[in-house]
Protein backbone atom coordinates (compact mmCIF):
# COMPACT_ATOMS: atom_id res chain seq x y z
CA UNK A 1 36.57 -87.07 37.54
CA UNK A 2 33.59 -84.92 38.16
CA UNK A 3 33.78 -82.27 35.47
CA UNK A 4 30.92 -80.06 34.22
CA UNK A 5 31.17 -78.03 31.25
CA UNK A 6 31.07 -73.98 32.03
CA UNK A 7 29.60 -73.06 29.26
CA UNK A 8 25.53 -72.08 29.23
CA UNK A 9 23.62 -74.62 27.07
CA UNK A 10 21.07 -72.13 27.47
CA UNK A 11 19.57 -68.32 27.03
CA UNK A 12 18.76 -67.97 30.67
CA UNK A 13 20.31 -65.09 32.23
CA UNK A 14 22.16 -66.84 34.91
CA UNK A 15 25.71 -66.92 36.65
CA UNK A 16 27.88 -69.61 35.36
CA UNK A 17 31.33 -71.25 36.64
CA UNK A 18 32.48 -69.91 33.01
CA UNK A 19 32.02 -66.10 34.30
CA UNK A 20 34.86 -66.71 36.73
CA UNK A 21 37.36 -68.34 34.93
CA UNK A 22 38.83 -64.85 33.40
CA UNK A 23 38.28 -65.79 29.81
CA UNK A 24 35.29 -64.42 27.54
CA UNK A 25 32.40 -64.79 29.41
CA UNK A 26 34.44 -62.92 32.31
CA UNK A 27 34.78 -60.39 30.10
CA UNK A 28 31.41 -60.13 29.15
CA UNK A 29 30.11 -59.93 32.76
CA UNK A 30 32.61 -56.98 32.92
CA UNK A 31 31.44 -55.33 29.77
CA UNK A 32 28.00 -55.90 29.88
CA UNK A 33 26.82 -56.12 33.44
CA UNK A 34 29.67 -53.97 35.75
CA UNK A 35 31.65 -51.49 33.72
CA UNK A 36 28.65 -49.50 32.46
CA UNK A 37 27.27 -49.07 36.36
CA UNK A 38 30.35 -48.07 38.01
CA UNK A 39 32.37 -46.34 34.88
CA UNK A 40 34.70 -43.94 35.89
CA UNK A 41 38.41 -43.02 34.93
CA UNK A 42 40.10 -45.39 37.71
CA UNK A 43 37.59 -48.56 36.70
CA UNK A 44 38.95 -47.40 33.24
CA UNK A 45 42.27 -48.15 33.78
CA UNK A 46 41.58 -51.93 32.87
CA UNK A 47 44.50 -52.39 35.42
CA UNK A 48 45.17 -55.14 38.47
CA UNK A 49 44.99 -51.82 40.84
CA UNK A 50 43.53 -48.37 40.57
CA UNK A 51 45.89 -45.62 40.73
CA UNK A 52 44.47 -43.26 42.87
CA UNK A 53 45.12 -38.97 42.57
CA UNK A 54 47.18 -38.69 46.14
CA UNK A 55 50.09 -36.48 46.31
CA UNK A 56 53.11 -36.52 47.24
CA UNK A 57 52.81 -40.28 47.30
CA UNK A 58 50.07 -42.00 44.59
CA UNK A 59 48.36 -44.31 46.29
CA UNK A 60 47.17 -48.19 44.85
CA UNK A 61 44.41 -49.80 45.78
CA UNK A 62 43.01 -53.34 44.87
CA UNK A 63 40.64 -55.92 46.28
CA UNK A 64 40.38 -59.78 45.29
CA UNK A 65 38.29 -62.60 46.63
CA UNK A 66 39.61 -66.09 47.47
CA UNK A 67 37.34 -69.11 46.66
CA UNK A 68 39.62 -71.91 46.01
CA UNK A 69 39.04 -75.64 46.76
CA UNK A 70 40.52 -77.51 48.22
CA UNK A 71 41.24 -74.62 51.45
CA UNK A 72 45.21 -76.57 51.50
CA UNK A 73 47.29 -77.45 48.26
CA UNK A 74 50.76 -78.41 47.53
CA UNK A 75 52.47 -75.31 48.18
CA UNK A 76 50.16 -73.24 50.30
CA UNK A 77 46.58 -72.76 51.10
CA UNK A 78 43.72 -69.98 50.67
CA UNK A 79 45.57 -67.70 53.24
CA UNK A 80 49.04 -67.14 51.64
CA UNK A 81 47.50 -66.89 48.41
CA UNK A 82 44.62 -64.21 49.99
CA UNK A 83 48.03 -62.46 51.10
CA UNK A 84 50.03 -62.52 48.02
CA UNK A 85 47.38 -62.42 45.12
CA UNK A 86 46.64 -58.81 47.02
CA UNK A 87 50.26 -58.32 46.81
CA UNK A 88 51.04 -59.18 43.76
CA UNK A 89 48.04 -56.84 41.98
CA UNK A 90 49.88 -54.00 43.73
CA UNK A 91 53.42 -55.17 42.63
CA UNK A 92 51.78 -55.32 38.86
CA UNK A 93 50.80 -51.64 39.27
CA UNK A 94 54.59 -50.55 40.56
CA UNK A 95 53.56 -50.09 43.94
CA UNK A 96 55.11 -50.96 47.04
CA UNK A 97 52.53 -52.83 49.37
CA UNK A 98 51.35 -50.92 52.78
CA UNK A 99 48.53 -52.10 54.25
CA UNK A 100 45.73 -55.19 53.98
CA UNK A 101 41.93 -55.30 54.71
CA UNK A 102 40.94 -59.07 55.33
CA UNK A 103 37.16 -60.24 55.58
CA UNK A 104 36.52 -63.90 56.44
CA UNK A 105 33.21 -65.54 55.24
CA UNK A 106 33.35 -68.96 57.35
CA UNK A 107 31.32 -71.56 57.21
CA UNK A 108 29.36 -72.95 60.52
CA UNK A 109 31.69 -76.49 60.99
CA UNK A 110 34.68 -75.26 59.88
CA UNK A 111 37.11 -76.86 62.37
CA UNK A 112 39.07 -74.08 64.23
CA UNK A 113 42.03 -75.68 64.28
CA UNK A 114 41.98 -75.24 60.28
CA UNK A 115 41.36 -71.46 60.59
CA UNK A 116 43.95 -71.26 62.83
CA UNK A 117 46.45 -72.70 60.63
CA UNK A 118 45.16 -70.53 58.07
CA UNK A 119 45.36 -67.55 59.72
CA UNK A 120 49.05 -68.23 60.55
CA UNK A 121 49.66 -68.94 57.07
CA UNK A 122 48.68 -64.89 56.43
CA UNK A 123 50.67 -63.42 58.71
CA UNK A 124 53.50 -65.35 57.69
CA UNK A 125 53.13 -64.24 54.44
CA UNK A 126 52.13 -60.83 55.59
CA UNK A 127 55.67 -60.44 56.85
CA UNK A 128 57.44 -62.04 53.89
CA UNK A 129 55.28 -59.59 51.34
CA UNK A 130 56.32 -56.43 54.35
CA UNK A 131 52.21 -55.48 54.15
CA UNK A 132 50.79 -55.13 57.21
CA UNK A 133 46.80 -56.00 58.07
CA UNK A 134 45.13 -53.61 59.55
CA UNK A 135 41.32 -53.94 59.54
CA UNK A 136 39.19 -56.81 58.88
CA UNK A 137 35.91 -58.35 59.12
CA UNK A 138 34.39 -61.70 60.19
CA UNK A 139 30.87 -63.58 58.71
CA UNK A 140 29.49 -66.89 59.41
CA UNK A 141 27.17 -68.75 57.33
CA UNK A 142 24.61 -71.96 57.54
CA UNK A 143 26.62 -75.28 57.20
CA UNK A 144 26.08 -75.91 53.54
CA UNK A 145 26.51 -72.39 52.30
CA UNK A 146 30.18 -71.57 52.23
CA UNK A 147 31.97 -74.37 51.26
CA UNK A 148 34.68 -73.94 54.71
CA UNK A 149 35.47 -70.29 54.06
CA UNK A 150 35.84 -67.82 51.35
CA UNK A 151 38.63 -64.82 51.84
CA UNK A 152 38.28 -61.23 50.54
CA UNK A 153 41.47 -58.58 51.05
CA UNK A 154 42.00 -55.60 49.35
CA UNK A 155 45.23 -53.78 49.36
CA UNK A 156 46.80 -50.23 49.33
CA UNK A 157 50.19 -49.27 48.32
CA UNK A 158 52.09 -46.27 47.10
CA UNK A 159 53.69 -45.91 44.51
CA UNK A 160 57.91 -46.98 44.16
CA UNK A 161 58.77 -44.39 41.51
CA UNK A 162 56.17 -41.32 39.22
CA UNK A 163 56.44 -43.94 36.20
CA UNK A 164 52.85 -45.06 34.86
CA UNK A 165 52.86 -48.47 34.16
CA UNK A 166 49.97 -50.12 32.69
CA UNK A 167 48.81 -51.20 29.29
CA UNK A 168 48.77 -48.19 27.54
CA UNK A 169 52.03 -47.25 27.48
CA UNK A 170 53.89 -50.99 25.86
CA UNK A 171 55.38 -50.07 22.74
CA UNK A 172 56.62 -51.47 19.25
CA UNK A 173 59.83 -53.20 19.71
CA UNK A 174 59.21 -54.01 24.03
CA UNK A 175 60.58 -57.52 25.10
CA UNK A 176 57.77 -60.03 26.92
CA UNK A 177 59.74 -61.13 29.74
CA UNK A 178 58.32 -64.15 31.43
CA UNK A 179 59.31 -64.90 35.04
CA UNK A 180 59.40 -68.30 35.22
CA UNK A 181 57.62 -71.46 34.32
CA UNK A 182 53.56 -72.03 33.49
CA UNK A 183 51.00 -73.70 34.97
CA UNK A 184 52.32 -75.26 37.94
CA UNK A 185 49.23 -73.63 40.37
CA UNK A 186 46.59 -75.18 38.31
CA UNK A 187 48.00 -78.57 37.76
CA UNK A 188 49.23 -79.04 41.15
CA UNK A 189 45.55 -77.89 42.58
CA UNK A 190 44.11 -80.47 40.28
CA UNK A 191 47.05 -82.93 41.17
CA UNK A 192 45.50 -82.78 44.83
CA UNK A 193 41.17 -82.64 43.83
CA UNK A 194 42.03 -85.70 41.71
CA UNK A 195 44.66 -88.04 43.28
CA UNK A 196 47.48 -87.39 40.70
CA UNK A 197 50.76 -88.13 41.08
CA UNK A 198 53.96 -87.15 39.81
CA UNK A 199 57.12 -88.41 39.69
CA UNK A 200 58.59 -85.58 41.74
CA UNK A 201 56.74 -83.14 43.93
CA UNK A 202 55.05 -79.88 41.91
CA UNK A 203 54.20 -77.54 44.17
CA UNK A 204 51.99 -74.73 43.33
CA UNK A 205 54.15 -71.14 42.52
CA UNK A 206 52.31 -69.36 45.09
CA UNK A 207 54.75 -66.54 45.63
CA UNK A 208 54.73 -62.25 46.52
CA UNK A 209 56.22 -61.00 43.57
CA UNK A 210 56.65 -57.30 45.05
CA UNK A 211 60.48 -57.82 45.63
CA UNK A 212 61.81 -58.33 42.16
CA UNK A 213 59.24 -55.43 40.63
CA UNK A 214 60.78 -52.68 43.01
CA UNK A 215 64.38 -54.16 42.12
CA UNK A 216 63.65 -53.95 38.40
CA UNK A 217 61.58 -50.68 38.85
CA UNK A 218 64.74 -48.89 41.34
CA UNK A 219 67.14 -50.22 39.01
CA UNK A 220 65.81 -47.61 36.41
CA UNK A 221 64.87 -50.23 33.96
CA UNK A 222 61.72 -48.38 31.86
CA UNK A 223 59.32 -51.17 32.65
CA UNK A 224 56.26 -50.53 30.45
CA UNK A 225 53.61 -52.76 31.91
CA UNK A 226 53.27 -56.02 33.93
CA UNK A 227 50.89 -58.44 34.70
CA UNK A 228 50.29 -61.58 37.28
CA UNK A 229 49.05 -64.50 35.66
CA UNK A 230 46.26 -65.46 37.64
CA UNK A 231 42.88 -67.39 36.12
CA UNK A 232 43.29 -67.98 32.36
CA UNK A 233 47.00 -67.87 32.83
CA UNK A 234 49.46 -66.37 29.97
CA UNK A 235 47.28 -66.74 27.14
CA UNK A 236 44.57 -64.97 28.60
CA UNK A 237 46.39 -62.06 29.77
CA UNK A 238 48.33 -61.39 26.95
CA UNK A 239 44.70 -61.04 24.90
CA UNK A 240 43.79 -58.62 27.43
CA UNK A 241 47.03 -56.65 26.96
CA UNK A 242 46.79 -56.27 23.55
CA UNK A 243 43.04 -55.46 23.43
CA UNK A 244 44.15 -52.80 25.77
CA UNK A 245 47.07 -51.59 24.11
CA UNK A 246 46.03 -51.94 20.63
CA UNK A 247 49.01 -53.52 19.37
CA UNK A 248 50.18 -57.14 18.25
CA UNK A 249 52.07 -59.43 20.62
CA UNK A 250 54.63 -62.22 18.52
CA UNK A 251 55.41 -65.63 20.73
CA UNK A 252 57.41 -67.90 20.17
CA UNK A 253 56.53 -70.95 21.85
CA UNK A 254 59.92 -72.81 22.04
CA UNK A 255 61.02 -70.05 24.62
CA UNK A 256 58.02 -70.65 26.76
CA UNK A 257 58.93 -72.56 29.41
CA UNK A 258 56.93 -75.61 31.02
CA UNK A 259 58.01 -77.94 33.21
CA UNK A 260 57.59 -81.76 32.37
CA UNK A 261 55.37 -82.60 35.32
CA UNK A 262 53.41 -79.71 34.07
CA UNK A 263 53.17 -80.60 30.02
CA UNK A 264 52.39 -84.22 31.20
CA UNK A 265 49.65 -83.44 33.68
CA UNK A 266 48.20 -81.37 30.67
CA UNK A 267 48.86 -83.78 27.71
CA UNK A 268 46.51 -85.99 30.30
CA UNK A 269 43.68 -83.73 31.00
CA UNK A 270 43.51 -82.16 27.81
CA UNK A 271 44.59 -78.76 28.59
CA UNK A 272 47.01 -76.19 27.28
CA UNK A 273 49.41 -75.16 30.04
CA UNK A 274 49.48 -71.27 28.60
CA UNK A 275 45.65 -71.61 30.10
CA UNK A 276 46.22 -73.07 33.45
CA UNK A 277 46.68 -70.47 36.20
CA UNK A 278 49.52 -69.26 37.88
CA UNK A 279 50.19 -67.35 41.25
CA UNK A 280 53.99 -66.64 41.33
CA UNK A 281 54.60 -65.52 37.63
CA UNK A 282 54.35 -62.36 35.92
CA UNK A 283 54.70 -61.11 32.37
CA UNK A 284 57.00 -57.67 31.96
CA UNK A 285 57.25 -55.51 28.90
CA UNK A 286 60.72 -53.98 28.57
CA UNK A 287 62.67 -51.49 26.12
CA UNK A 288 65.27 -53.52 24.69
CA UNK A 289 67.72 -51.08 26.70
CA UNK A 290 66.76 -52.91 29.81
CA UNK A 291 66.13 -56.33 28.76
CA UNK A 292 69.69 -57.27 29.76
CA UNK A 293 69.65 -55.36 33.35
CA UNK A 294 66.28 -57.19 33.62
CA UNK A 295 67.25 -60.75 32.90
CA UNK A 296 69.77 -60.42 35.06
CA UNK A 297 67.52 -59.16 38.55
CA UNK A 298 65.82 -62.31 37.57
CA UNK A 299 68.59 -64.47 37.41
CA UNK A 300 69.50 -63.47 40.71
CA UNK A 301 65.68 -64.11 42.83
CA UNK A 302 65.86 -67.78 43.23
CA UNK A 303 62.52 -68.38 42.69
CA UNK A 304 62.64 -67.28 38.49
CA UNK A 305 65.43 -69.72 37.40
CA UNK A 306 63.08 -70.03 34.23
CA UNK A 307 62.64 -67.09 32.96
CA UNK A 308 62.89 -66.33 29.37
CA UNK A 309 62.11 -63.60 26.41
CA UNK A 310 59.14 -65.37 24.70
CA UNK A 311 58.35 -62.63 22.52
CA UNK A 312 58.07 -58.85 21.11
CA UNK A 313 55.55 -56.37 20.46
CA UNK A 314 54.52 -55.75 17.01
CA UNK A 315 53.33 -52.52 14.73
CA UNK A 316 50.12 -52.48 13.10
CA UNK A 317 46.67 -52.27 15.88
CA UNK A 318 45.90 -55.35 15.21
CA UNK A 319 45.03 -56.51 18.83
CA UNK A 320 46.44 -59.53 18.37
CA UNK A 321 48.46 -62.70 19.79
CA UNK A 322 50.35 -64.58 17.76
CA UNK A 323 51.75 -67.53 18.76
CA UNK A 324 54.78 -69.09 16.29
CA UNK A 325 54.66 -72.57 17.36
CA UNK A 326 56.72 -75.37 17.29
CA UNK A 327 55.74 -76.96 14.00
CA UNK A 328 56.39 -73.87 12.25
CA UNK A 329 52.51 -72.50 12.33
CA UNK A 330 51.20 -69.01 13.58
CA UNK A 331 48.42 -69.95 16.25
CA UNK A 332 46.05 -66.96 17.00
CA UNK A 333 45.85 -67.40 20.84
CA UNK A 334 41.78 -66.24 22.17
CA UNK A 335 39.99 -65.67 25.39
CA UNK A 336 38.63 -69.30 26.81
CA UNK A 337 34.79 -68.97 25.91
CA UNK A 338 34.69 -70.75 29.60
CA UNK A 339 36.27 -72.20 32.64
CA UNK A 340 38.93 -74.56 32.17
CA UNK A 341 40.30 -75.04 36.13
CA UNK A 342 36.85 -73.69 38.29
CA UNK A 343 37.48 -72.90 42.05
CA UNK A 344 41.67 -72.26 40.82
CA UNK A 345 41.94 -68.90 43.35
């Protein structure tokens, strides 16, 4: 296998693979570099989608850029996951998708018939997600400069019900509902760049996740915050939830669930599935009140049948993660200083 290591080796002020893998030097880039340029109260929001001061209906907006390689996995390919990473920022936010902006960076070679069945590929999932595109753009580069084609799309939506959620408002005592199970994006991505094979098929998770939110969120359940878990998967955005919140998050890692294709592939590689990325899972933080009602939406959407409490919230502002694992130890879960899956989304 071809891997490089992210990380710089040296004090040149540079872009590395590392800054895009969502971990510390992503946050970094953020701090240091765009934050302090473009601050204002919306950028503030540390938030998948920027709630924006509309009345009578708020309006959500996001944008997200699609480099993945390869352009086809098991699963799906760079357009459904264009569509539904847009999708599922918006769902994260509460808001019920609308409309979709696509721009299209293609590379001169790129075989048409593979746009094509790209292309198809987002409208389908246009339709499944019920956002609708309406404006778009179109770039071609020199052979050698795009790598087939890179995707941008931003999204707006409105929002389902006047309820803030974001990171600010998870509380002592909230339940961390998981959807479903880890990693299988990442390792089935990898599976395909590196021959693998697995006893049974592992698709990727690819999946909107905009239909369960507004069921949880018109159900009445008091859902605090939620996040996707994209690049840097569970670990990762737990860190940034409780760097944002200011609380303590307490896991328990024997209710995390992972599938055995998934552990194996990681036990292999090295890697620690609660790193490798997702794109059909989301994390929810839930009043105990409406942890039952909750489980039980899940139960119903075929797509969770994993889903588990893996944890609560804490007092104290400690800002931390702690993982209880399965040989009795608390692990401190941190940011990855680097990249651990480049090229994932």
């Amino acid at each position: 296998m071809n891997l490089q290591c992210p990380i710089p080796l040296t004090a040149d002020e540079v872009v590395r693979l590392g800054h895009g893998s969502g971990g510390e030097m992503t946050q970094r880039l953020i701090d240091q570099y765009i934050q302090p340029v473009f601050s204002n109260p919306w950028l503030s929001q540390a938030h998948d989608s920027a709630t924006l001061p509309w009345k009578p209906d708020q309006l959500v907006f996001t944008t997200d850029s699609f480099v993945i390689s390869p352009l086809f996995f098991p699963g799906g390919n760079i357009g459904e996951l264009a569509v539904y990473g847009t999708v599922n920022d918006l769902a994260m936010a509460g808001a019920e998708p609308k409309f979709l902006s696509c721009g299209l960076i293609l590379e001169e070679g790129l075989p048409l018939e593979t746009l094509q069945r790209v292309l198809i590929s987002m409208a389908e999932a246009a339709r499944n997600s019920g956002i609708t595109l309406v404006t778009g753009d179109t770039k071609v580069v020199e052979k050698g400069r795009g790598d087939g084609l890179y995707i941008n799309t931003s999204g707006i939506g409105t929002l389902i019900r006047e309820q803030p959620i974001d990171p600010n408002r998870i509380c002592q005592g909230d339940s961390i509902i998981l959807s479903g199970d880890l990693g299988r994006h990442g390792i089935a991505v990898m599976a395909i760049r590196e021959g693998l094979e697995f006893e049974s098929d592992l698709l990727s998770d690819c999946a909107p996740l905009n239909g369960v939110v507004a069921q949880m969120i018109n159900a009445g359940i008091e859902v605090h915050c939620l996040r996707d878990l994209t690049r840097g998967g569970l670990a990762t955005a737990l860190v940034e939830l409780a760097e944002n919140c200011g609380r303590t998050f307490v896991l328990e890692e024997s209710k995390i669930p992972v599938c055995d294709a998934v552990q194996g592939a990681c036990e292999l590689l090295g890697l620690d599935p609660l790193y490798v990325a997702n794109e059909g899972r989301f994390v929810s933080f839930v009043p105990e009140a409406g942890v039952k009602l909750a489980l039980s939406i899940l139960r119903k959407a075929t797509a969770y049948s994993s889903f588990a409490v893996i944890g609560t919230v804490g007092g104290g502002n400690s800002s931390q993660v702690i993982l209880k694992n399965n040989l009795g130890c608390d692990r401190l879960l941190q940011r990855l200083p680097g990249e651990q899956l480049p090229r994932i989304c």
